[in-house]
C-alpha atoms as a PDB file:
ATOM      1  CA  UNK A   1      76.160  41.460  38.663  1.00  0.00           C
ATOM      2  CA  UNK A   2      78.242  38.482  39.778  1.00  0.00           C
ATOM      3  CA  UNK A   3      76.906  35.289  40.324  1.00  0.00           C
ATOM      4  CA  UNK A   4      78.066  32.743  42.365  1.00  0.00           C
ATOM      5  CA  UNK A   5      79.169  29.176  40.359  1.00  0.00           C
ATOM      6  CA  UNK A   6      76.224  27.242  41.601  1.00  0.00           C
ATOM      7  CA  UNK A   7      74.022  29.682  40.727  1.00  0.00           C
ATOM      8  CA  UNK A   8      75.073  30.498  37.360  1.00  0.00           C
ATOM      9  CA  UNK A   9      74.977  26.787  36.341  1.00  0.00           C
ATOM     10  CA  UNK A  10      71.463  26.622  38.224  1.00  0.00           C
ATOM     11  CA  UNK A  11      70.449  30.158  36.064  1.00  0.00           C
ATOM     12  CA  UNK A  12      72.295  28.694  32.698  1.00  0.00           C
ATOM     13  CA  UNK A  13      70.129  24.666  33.367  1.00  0.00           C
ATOM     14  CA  UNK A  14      67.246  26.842  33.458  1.00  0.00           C
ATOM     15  CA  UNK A  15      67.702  28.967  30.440  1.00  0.00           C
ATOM     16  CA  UNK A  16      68.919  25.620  28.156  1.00  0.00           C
ATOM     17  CA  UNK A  17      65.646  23.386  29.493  1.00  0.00           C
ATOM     18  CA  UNK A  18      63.693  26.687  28.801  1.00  0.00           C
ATOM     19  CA  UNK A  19      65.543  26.549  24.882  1.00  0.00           C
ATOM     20  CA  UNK A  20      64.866  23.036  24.752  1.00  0.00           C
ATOM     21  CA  UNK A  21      60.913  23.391  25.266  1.00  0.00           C
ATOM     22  CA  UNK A  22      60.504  26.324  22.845  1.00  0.00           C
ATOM     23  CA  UNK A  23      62.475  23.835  20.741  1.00  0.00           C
ATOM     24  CA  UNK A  24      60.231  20.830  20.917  1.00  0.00           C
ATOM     25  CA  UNK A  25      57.231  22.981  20.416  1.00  0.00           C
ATOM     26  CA  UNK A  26      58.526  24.558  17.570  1.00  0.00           C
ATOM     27  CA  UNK A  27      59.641  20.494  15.675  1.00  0.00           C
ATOM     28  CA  UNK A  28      56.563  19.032  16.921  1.00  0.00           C
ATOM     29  CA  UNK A  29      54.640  21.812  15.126  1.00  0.00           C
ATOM     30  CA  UNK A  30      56.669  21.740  11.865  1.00  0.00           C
ATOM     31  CA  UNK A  31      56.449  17.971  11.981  1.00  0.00           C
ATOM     32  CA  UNK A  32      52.035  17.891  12.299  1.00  0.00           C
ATOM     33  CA  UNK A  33      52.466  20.410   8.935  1.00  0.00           C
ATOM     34  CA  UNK A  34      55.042  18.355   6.976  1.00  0.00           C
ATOM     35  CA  UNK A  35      53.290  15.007   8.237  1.00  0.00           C
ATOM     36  CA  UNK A  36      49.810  16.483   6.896  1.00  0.00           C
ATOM     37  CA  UNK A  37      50.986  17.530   3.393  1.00  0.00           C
ATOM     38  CA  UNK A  38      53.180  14.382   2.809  1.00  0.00           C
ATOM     39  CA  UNK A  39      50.023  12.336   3.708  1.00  0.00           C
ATOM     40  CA  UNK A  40      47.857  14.544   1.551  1.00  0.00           C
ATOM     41  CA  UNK A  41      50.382  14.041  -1.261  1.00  0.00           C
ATOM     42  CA  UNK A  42      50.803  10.372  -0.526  1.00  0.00           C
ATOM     43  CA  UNK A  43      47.025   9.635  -1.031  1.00  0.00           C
ATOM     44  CA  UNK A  44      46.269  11.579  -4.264  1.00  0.00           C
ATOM     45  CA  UNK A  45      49.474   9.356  -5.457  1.00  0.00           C
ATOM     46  CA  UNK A  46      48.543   5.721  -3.950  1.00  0.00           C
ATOM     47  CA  UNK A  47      45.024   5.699  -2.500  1.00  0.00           C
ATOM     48  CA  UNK A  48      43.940   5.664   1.285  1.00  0.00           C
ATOM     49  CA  UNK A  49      45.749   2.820   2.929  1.00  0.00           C
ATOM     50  CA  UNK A  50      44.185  -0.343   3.254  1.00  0.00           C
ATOM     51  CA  UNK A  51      43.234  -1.299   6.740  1.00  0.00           C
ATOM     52  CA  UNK A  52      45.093  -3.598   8.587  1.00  0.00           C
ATOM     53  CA  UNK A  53      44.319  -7.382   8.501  1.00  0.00           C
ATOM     54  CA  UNK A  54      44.221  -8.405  12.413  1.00  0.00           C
END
């Protein structure tokens, strides 16, 4: 199937923002993980944190 220039790059923007979504999903759910043991790790190490003075 041939298709047209405009098209393909109109087919191809689609496909990439598509990729990019799946992407996002997939960092923003490794990063909630990593962030959750680091911060479990980082208070059996230092403490809670302190509140911060206003």
């Amino acid at each position: 199937m041939y298709l047209p220039d405009s098209e393909l790059l109109f087919y191809g923007g689609l496909a990439l923002m598509g990729a990019a979504a799946v992407l996002a999903l997939a960092c923003i759910l490794i990063f909630t993980i990593t962030g959750r043991r680091i911060r479990r790790r980082l208070e059996e190490e230092y403490g809670k944190p302190d509140k911060p003075r206003q």
